[in-house]
C-alpha atoms as a PDB file:
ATOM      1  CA  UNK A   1       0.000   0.000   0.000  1.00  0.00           C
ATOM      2  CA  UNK A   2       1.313   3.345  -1.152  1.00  0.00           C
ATOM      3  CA  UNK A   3       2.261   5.266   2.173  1.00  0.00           C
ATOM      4  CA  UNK A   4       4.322   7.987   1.005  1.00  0.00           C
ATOM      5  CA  UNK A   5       1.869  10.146   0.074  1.00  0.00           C
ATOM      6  CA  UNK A   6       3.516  13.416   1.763  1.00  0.00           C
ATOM      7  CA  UNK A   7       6.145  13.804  -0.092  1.00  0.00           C
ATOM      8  CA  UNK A   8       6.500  17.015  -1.866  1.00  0.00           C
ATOM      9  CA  UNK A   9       6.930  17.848  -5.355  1.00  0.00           C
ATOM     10  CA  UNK A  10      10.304  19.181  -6.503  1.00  0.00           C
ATOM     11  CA  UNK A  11       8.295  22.610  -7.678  1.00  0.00           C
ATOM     12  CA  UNK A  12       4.823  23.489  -6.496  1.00  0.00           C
ATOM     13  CA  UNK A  13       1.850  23.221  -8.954  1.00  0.00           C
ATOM     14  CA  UNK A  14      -0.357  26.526  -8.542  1.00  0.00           C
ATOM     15  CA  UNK A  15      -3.517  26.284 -10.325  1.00  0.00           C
ATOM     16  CA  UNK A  16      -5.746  29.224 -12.134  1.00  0.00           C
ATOM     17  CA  UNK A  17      -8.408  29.093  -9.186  1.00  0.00           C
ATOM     18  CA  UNK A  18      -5.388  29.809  -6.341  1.00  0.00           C
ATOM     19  CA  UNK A  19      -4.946  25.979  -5.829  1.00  0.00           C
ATOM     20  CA  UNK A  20      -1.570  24.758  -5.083  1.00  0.00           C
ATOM     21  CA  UNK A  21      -0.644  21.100  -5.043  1.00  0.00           C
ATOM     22  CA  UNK A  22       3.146  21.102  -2.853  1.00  0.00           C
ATOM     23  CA  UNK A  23       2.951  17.085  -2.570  1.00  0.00           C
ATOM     24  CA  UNK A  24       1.830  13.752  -3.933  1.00  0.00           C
ATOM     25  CA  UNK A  25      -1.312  13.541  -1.345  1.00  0.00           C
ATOM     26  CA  UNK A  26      -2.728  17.121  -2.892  1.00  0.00           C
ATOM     27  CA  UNK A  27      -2.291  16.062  -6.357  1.00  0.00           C
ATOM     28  CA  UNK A  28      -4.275  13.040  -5.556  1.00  0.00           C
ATOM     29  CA  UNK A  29      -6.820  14.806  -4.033  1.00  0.00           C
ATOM     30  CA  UNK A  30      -7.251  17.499  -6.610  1.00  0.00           C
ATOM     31  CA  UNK A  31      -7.558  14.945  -9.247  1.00  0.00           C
ATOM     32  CA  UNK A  32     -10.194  12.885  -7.307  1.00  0.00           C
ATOM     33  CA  UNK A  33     -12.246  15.720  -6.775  1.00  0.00           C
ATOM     34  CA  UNK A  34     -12.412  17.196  -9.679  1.00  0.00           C
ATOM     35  CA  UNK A  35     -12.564  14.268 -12.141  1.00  0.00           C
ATOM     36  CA  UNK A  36     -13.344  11.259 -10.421  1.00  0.00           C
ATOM     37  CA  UNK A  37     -16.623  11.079 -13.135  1.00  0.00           C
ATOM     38  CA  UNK A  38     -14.600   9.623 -15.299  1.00  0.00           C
ATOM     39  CA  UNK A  39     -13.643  12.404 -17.737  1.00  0.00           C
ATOM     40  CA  UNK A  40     -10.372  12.375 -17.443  1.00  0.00           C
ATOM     41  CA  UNK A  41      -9.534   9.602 -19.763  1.00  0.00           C
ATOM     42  CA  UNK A  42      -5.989   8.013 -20.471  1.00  0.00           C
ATOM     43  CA  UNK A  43      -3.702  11.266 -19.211  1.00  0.00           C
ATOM     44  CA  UNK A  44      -5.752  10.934 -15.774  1.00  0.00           C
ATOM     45  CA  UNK A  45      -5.099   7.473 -15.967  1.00  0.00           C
ATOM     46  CA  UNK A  46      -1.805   7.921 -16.290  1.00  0.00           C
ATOM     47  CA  UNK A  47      -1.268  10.699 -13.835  1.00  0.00           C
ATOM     48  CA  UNK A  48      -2.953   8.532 -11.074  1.00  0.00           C
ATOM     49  CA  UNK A  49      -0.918   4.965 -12.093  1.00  0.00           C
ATOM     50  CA  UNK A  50       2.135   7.579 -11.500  1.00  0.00           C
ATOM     51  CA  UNK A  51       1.341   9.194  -8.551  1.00  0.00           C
ATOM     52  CA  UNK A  52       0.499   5.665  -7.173  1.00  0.00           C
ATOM     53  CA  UNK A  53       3.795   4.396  -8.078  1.00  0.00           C
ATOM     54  CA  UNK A  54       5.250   7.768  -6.165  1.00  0.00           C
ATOM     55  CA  UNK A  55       4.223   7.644  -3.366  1.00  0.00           C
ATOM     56  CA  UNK A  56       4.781   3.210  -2.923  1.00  0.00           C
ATOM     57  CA  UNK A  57       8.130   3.680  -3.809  1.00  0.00           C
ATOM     58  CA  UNK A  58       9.303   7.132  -2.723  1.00  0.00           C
ATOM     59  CA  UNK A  59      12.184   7.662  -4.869  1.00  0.00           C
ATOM     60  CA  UNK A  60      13.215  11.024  -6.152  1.00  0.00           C
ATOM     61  CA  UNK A  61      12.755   9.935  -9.613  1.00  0.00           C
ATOM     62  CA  UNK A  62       9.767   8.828  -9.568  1.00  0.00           C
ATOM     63  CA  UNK A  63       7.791  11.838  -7.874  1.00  0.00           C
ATOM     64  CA  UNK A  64       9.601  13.777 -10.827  1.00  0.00           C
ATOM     65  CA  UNK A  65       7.823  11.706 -12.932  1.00  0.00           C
ATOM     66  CA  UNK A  66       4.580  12.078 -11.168  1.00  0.00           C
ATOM     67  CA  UNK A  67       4.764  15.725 -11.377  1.00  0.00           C
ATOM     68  CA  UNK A  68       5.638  15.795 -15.563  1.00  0.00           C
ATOM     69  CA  UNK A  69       2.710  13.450 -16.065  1.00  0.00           C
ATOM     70  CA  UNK A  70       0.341  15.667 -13.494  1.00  0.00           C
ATOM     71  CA  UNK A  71       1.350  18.981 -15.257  1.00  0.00           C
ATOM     72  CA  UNK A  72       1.237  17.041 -18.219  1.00  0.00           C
ATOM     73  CA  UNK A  73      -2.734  16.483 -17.310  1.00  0.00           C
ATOM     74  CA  UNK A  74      -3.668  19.715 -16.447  1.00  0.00           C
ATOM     75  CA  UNK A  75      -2.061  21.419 -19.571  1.00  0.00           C
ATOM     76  CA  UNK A  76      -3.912  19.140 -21.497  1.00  0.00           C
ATOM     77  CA  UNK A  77      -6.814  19.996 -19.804  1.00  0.00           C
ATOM     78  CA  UNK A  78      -5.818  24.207 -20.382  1.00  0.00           C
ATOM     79  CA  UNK A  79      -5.735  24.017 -16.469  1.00  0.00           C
ATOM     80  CA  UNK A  80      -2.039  24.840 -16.474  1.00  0.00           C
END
């Protein structure tokens, strides 16, 4: 079970509406909330399978990773 879940991102995320997502745990939660209905499709999908992998193993790398494929989301999205 993934229990690394406050780790913090290398660089904040700050979102249009003032949100700002400083570690794995608030990425997860932002992404829940606002798109657990399923409209997220494969980039969500992705985003969640790496944040997930983050925050079981905890390595610097892989939170980096995380991050690129959460930005990587939101751009997408025009959230970014």
């Amino acid at each position: 079970m993934a229990r690394h879940w406050q780790t913090p991102l290398s660089r904040q995320i700050w979102l249009p509406d003032g949100s700002t997502l400083a570690t794995l745990a608030d990425c997860g939660r932002v992404l829940l909330r606002r798109f657990a209905a399923g409209q997220g499709g494969a980039e969500l999908d992705a985003a969640f399978q790496a944040l997930i992998g983050a925050a079981e193993a905890c390595r610097p790398e892989d939170v980096a990773f995380a991050e690129r494929k959460v930005r990587l989301f939101f751009r997408t999205r025009a959230l970014l």
